[in-house]
C-alpha atoms as a PDB file:
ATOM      1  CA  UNK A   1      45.203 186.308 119.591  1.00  0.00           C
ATOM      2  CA  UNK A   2      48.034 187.289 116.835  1.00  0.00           C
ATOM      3  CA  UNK A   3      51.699 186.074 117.776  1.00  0.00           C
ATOM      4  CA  UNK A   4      52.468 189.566 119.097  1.00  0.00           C
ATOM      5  CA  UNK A   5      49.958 189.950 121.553  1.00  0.00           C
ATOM      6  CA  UNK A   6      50.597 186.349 122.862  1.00  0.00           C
ATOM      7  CA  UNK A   7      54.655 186.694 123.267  1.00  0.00           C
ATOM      8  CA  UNK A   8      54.313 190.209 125.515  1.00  0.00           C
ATOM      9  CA  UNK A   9      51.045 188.462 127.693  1.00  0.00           C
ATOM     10  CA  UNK A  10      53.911 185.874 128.067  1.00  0.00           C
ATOM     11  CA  UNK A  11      56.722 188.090 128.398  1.00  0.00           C
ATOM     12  CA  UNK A  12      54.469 190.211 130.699  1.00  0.00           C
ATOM     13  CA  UNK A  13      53.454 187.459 133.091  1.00  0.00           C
ATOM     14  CA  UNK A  14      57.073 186.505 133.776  1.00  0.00           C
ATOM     15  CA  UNK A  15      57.668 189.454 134.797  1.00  0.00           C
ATOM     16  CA  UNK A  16      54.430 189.702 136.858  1.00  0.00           C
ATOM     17  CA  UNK A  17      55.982 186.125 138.917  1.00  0.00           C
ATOM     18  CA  UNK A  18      58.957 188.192 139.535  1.00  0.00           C
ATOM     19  CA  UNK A  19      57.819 190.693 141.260  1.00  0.00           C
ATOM     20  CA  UNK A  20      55.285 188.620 143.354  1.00  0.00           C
ATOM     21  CA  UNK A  21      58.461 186.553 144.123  1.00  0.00           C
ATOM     22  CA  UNK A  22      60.586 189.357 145.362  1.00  0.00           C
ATOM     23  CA  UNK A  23      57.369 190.481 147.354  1.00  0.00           C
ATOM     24  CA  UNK A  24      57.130 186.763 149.049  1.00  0.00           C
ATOM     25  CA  UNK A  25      61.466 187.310 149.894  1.00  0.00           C
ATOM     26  CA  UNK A  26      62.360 185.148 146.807  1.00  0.00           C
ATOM     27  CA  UNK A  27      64.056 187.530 144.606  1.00  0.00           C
ATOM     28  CA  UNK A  28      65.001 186.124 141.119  1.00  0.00           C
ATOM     29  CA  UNK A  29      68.496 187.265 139.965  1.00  0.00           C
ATOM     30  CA  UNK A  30      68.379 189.344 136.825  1.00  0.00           C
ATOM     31  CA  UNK A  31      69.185 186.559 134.911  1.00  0.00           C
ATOM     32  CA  UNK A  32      66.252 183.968 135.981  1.00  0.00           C
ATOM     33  CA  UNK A  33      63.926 187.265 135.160  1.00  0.00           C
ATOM     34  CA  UNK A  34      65.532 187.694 131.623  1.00  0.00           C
ATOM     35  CA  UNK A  35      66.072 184.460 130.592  1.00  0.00           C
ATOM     36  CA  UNK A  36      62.143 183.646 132.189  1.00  0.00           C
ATOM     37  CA  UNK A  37      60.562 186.050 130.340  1.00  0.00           C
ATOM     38  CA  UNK A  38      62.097 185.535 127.047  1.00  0.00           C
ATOM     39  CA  UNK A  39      61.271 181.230 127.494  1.00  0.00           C
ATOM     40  CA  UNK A  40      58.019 182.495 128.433  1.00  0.00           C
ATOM     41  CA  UNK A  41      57.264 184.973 125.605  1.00  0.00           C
ATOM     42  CA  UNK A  42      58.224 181.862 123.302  1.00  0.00           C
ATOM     43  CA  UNK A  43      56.600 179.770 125.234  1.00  0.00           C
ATOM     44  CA  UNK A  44      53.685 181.744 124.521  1.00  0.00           C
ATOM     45  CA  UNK A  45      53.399 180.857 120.658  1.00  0.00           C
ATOM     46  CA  UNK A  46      54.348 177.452 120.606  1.00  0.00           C
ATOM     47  CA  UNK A  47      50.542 176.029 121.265  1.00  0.00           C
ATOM     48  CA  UNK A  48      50.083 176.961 117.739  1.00  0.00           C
ATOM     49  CA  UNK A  49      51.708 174.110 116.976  1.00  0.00           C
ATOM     50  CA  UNK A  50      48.900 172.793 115.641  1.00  0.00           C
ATOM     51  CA  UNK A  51      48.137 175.863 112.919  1.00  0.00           C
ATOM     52  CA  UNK A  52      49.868 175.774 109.956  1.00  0.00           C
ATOM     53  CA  UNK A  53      49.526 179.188 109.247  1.00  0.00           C
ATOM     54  CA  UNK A  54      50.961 180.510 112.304  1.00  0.00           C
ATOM     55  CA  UNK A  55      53.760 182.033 113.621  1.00  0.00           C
ATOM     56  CA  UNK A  56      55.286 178.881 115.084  1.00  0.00           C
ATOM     57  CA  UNK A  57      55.130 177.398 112.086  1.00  0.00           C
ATOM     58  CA  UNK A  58      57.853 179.725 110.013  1.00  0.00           C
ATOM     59  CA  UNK A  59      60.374 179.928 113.089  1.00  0.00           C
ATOM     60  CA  UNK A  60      62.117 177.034 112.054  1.00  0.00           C
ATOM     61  CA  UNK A  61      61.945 176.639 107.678  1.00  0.00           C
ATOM     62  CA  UNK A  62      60.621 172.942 106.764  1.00  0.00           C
ATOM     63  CA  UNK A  63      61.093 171.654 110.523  1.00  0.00           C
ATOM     64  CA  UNK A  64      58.746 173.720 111.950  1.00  0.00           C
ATOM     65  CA  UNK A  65      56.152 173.414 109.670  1.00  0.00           C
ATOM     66  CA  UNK A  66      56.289 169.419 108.984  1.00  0.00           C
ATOM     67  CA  UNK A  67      56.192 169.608 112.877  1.00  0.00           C
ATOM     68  CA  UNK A  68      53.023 171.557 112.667  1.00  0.00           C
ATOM     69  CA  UNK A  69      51.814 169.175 110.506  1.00  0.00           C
ATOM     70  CA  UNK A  70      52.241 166.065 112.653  1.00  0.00           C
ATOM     71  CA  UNK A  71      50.713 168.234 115.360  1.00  0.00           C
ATOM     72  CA  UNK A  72      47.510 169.075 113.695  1.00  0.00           C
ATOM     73  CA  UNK A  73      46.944 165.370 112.877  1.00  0.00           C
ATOM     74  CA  UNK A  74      47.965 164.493 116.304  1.00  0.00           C
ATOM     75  CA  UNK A  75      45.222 166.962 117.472  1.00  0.00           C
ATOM     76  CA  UNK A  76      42.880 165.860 115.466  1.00  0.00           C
ATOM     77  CA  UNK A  77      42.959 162.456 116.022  1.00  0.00           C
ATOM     78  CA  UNK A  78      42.910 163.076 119.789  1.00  0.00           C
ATOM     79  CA  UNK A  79      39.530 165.372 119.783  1.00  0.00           C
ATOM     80  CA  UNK A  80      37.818 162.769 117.904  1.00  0.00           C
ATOM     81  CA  UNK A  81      38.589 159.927 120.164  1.00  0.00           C
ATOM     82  CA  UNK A  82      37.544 161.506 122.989  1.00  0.00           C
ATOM     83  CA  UNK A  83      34.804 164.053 122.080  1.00  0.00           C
ATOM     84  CA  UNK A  84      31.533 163.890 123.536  1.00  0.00           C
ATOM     85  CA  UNK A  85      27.706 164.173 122.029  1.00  0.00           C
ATOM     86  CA  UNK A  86      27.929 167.861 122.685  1.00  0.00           C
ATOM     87  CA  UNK A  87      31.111 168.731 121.081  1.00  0.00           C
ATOM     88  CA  UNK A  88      30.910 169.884 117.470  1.00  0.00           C
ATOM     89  CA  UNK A  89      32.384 168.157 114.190  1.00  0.00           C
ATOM     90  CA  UNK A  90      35.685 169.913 113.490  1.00  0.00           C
ATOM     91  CA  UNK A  91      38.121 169.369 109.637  1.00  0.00           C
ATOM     92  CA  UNK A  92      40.644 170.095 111.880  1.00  0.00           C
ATOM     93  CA  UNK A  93      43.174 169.931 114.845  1.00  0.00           C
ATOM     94  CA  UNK A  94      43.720 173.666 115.974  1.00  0.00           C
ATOM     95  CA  UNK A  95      42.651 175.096 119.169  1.00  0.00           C
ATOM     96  CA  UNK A  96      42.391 171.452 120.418  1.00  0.00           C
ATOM     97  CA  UNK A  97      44.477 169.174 122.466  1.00  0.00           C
ATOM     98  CA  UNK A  98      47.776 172.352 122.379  1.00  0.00           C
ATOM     99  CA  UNK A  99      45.308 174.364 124.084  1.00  0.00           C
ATOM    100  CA  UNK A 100      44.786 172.803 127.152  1.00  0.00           C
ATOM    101  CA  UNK A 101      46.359 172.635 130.742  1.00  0.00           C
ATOM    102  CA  UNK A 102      47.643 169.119 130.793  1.00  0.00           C
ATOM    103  CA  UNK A 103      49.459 169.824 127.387  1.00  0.00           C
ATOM    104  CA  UNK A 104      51.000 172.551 129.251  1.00  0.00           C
ATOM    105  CA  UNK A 105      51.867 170.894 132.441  1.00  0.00           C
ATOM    106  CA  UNK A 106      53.394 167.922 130.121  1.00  0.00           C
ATOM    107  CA  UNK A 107      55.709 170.132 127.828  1.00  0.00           C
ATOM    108  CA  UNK A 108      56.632 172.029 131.080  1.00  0.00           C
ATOM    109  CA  UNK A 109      57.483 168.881 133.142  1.00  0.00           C
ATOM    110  CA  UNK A 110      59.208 167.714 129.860  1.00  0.00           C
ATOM    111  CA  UNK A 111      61.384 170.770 129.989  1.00  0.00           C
ATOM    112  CA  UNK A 112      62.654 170.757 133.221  1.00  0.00           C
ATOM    113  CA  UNK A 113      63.258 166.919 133.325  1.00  0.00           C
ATOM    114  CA  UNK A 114      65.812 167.370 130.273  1.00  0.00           C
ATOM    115  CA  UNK A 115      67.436 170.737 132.097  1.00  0.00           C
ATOM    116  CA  UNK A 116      68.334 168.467 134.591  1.00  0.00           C
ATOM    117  CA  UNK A 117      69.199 165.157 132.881  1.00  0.00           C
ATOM    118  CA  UNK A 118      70.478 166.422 129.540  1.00  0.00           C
ATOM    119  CA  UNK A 119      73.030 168.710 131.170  1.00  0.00           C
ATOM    120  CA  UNK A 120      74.678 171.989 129.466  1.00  0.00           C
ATOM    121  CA  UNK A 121      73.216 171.145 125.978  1.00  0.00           C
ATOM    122  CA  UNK A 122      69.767 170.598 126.922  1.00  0.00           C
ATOM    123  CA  UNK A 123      69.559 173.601 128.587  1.00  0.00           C
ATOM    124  CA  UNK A 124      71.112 175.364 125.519  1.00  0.00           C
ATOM    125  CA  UNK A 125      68.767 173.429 123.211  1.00  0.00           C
ATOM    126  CA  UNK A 126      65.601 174.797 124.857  1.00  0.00           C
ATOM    127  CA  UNK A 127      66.758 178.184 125.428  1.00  0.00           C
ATOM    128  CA  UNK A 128      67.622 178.190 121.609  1.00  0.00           C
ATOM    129  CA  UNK A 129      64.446 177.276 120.626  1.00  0.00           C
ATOM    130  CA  UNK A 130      62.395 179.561 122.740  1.00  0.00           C
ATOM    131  CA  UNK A 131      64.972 182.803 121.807  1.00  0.00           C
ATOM    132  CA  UNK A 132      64.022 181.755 118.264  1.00  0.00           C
ATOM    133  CA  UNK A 133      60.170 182.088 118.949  1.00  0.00           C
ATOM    134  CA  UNK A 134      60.524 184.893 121.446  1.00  0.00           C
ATOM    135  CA  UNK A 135      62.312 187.035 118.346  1.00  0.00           C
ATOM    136  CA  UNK A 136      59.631 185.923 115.873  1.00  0.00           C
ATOM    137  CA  UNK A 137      57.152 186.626 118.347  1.00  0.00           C
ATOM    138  CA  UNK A 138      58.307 190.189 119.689  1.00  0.00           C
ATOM    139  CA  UNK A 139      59.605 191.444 116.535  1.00  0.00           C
ATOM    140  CA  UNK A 140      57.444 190.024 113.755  1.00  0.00           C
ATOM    141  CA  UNK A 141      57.516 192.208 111.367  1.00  0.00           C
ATOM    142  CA  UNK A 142      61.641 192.547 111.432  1.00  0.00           C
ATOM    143  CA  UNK A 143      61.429 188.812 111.430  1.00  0.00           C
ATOM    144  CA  UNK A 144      59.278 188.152 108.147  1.00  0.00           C
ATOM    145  CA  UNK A 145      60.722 186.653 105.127  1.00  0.00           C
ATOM    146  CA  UNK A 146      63.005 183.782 104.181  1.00  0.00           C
ATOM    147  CA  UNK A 147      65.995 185.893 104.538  1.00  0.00           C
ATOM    148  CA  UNK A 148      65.521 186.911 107.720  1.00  0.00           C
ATOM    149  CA  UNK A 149      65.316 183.048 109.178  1.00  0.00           C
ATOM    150  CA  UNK A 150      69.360 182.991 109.637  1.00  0.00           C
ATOM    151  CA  UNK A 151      70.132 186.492 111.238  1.00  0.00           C
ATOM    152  CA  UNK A 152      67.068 185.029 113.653  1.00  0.00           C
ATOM    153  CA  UNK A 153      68.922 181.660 114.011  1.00  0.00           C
ATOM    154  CA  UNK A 154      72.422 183.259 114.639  1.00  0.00           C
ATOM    155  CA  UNK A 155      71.135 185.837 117.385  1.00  0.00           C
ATOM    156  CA  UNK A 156      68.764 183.164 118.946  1.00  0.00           C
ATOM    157  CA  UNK A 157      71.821 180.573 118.862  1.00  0.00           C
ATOM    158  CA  UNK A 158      74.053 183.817 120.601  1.00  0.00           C
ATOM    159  CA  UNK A 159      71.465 184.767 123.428  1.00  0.00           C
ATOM    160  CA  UNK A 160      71.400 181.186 124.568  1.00  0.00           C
ATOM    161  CA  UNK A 161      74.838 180.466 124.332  1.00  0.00           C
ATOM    162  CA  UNK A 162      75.427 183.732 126.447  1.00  0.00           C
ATOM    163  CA  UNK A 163      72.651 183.965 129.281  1.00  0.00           C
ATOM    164  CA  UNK A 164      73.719 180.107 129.905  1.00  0.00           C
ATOM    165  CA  UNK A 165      76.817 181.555 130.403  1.00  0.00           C
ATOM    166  CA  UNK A 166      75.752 183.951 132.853  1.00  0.00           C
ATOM    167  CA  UNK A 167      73.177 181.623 134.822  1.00  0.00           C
ATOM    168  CA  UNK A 168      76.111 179.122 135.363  1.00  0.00           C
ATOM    169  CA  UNK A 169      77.924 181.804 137.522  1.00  0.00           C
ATOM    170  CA  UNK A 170      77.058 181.111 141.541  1.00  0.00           C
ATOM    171  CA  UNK A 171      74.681 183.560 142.477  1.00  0.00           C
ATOM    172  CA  UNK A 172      72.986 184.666 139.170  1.00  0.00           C
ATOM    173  CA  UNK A 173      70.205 181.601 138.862  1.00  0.00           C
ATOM    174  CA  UNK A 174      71.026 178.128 138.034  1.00  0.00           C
ATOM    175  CA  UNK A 175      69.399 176.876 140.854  1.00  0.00           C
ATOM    176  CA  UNK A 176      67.037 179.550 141.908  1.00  0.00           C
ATOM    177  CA  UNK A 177      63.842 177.867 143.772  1.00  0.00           C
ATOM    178  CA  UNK A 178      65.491 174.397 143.506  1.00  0.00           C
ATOM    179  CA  UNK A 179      68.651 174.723 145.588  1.00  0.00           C
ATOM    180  CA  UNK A 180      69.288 170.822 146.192  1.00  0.00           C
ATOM    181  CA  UNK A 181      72.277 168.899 144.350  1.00  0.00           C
ATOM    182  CA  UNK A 182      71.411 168.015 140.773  1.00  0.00           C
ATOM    183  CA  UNK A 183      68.117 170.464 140.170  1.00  0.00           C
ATOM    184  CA  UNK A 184      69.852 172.927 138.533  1.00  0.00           C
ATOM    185  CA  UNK A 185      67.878 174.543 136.122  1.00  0.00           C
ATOM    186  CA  UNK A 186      64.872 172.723 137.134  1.00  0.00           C
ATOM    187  CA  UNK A 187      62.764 175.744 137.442  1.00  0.00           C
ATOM    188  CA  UNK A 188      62.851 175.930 133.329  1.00  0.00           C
ATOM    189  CA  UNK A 189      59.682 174.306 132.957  1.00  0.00           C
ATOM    190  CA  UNK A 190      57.738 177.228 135.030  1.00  0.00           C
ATOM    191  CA  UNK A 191      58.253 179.978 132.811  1.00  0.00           C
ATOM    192  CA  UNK A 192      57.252 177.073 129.604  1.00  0.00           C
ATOM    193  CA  UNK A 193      53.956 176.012 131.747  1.00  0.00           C
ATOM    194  CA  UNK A 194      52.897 179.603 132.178  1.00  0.00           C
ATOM    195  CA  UNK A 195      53.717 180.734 128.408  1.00  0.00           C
ATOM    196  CA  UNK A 196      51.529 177.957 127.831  1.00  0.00           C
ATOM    197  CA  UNK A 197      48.660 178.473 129.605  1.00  0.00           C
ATOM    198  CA  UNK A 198      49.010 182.719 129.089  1.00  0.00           C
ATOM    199  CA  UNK A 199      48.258 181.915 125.384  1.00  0.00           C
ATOM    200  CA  UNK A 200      45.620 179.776 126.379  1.00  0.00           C
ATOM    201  CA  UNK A 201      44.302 182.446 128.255  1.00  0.00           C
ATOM    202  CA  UNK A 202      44.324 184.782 125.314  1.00  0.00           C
ATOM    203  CA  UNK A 203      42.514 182.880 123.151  1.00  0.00           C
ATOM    204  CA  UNK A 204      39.529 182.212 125.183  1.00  0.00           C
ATOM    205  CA  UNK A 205      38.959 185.934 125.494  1.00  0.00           C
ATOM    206  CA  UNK A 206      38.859 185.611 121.418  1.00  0.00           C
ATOM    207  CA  UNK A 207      35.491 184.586 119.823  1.00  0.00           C
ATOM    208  CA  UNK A 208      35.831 181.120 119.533  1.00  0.00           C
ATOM    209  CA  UNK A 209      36.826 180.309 122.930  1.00  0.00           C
ATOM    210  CA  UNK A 210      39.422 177.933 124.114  1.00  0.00           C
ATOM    211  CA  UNK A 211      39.310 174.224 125.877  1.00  0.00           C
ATOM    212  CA  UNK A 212      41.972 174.833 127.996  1.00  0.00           C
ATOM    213  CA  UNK A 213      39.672 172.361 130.733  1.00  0.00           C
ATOM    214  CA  UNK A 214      39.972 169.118 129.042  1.00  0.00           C
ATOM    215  CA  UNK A 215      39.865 166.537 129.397  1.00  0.00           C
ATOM    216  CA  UNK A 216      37.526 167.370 132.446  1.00  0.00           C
ATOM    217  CA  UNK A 217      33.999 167.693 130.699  1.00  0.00           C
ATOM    218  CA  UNK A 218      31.337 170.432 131.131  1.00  0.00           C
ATOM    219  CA  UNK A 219      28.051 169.281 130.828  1.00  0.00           C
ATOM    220  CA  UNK A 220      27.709 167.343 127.414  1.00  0.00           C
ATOM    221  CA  UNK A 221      31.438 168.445 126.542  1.00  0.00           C
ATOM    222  CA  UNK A 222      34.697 167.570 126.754  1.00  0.00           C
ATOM    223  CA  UNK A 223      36.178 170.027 124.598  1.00  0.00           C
ATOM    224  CA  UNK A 224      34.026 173.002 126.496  1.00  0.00           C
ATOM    225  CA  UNK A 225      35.506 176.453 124.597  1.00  0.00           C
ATOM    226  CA  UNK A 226      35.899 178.294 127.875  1.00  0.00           C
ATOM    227  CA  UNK A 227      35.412 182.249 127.521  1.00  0.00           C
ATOM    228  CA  UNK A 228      34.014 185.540 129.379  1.00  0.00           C
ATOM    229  CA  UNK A 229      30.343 186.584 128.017  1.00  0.00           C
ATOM    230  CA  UNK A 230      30.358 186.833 123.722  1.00  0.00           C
ATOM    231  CA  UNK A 231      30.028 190.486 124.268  1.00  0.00           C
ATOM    232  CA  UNK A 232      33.174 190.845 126.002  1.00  0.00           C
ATOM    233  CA  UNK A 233      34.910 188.413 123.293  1.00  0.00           C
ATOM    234  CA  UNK A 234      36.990 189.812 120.417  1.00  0.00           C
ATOM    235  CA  UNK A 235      38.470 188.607 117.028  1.00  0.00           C
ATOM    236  CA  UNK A 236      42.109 188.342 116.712  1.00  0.00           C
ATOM    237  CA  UNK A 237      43.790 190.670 115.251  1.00  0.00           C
ATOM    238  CA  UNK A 238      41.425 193.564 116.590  1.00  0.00           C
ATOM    239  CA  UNK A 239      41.478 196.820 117.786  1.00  0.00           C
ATOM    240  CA  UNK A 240      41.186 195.810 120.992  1.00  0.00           C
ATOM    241  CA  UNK A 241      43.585 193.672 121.009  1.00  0.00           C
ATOM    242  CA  UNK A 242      46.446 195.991 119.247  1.00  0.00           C
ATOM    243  CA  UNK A 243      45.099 199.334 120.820  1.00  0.00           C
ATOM    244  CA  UNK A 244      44.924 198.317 124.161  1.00  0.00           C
ATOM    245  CA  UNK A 245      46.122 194.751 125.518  1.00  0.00           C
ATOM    246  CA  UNK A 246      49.003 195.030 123.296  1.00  0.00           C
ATOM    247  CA  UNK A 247      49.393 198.645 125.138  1.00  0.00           C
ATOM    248  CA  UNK A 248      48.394 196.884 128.407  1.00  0.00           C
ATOM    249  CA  UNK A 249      50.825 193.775 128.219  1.00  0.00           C
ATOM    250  CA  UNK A 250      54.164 196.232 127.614  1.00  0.00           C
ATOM    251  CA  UNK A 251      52.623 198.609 131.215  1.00  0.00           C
ATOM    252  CA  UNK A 252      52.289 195.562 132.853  1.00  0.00           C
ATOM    253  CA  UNK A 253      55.598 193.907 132.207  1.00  0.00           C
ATOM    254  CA  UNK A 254      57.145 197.328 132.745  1.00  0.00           C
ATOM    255  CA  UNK A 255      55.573 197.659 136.454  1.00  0.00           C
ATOM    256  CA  UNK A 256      56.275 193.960 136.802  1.00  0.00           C
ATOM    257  CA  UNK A 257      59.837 193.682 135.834  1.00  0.00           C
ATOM    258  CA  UNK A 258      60.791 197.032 137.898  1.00  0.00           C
ATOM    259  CA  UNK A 259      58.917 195.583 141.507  1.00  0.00           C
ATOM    260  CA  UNK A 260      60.589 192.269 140.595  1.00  0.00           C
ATOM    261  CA  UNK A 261      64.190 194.603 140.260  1.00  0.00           C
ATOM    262  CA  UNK A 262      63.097 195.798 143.891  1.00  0.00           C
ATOM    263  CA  UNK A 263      63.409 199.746 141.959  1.00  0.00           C
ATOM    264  CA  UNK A 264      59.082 200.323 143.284  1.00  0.00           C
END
């Protein structure tokens, strides 16, 4: 999938968690539901770390993409040292060790464990950082170009800086799910897990499949490309994906976000 479509499935399954959590009597405040779906919609890109053409990769000038760099080796280096006979020879890390659930779980766990130990500007450090790839992600084509970078930057830094504000208030989130002493803002991770794995998601419905299994081989794999049948498969970039999941992904946040409001 294209950055778009990945930041609304992210934004979109958020959403979806917030309304099954006001269903199950535990509501999110507004601001867990905002501030979850825009960490997830960045969330959402940031497996690309290991493409140095993507999205990810211009969100933050020469950091992001030496990051991207390091990434794709990383990736690399990781696929070859634990591929099996059945896995294919690859140039390349992409769509490798990013993709999978125990990446996810990791940067997720990662996440919450600074929230909670890093205090006020570790929480303002990864809300910064997923605003930044949330904005690049849901409004792409405002967001292209060089000059563009700092308005993105500046808003990014702003939206952090403010819905911190607001989640710090009693009541409005800080320590929604995780009520005890010291686990505030321990439920950051979730919505970074599940932005995660959503893009992992996506791309297995693409042609080429994604791992999102390993390490836990499959047959004479390791690095098994899961995916529905070929003929349900699409490229990225596709009709299908802009004429109807794109379509699909703003319905289903929509219906999501208003059950999770408690307004259907």
């Amino acid at each position: 999938m294209m950055g778009p479509a990945h930041s609304l499935s992210g934004a979109a399954a958020w959403l979806g968690v917030g309304a099954a959590a006001a269903a199950t009597g535990h509501t999110m405040p507004w601001p867990v539901l905002l501030a979850g779906a825009l960490i997830c919609a960045g969330a959402a890109l940031a497996p690309d770390l290991d493409h140095k053409a993507a999205t990810i990769s211009r969100a933050f000038g020469p950091i992001s993409r030496a990051l991207c760099e390091i990434v794709d080796k990383l990736s690399y280096a990781v696929y070859k040292a634990t591929k099996k006979q059945g896995d294919p020879r690859r140039s390349g890390g992409h769509r490798t060790l990013t993709h999978t659930w125990l990446w996810a779980v990791l940067i997720g766990a990662g996440c919450s464990v600074a929230a909670i130990t890093g205090g006020r500007w570790a929480v303002l450090a990864i809300l910064f950082v997923h605003m930044v790839l949330a904005i690049e992600g849901l409004l792409w084509r405002a967001t292209r170009g060089s000059s563009a970078d700092v308005l993105v930057w500046l808003l990014a830094a702003t939206s952090a800086w403010i819905i911190a504000g607001v989640l710090d208030k009693p009541g409005n989130g800080s320590d929604w799910l995780f009520t005890q002493p010291g686990q505030e803002y321990l439920w950051l991770g979730l919505p970074v897990v599940l932005g995660a794995l959503v893009h992992d998601i996506g791309d297995a419905l693409t042609v080429s499949g994604c791992p999102i299994l390993w390490p836990i081989p499959v047959g004479r794999k390791r690095w098994y490309p899961i995916g529905p049948p070929k003929i349900m498969r699409f490229r990225a970039g596709s009709w299908v994906e802009l004429k109807v999941l794109m379509p699909a992904f703003m319905l289903l946040g929509g219906v999501g976000c208003a059950a999770a409001l408690n307004f259907i």
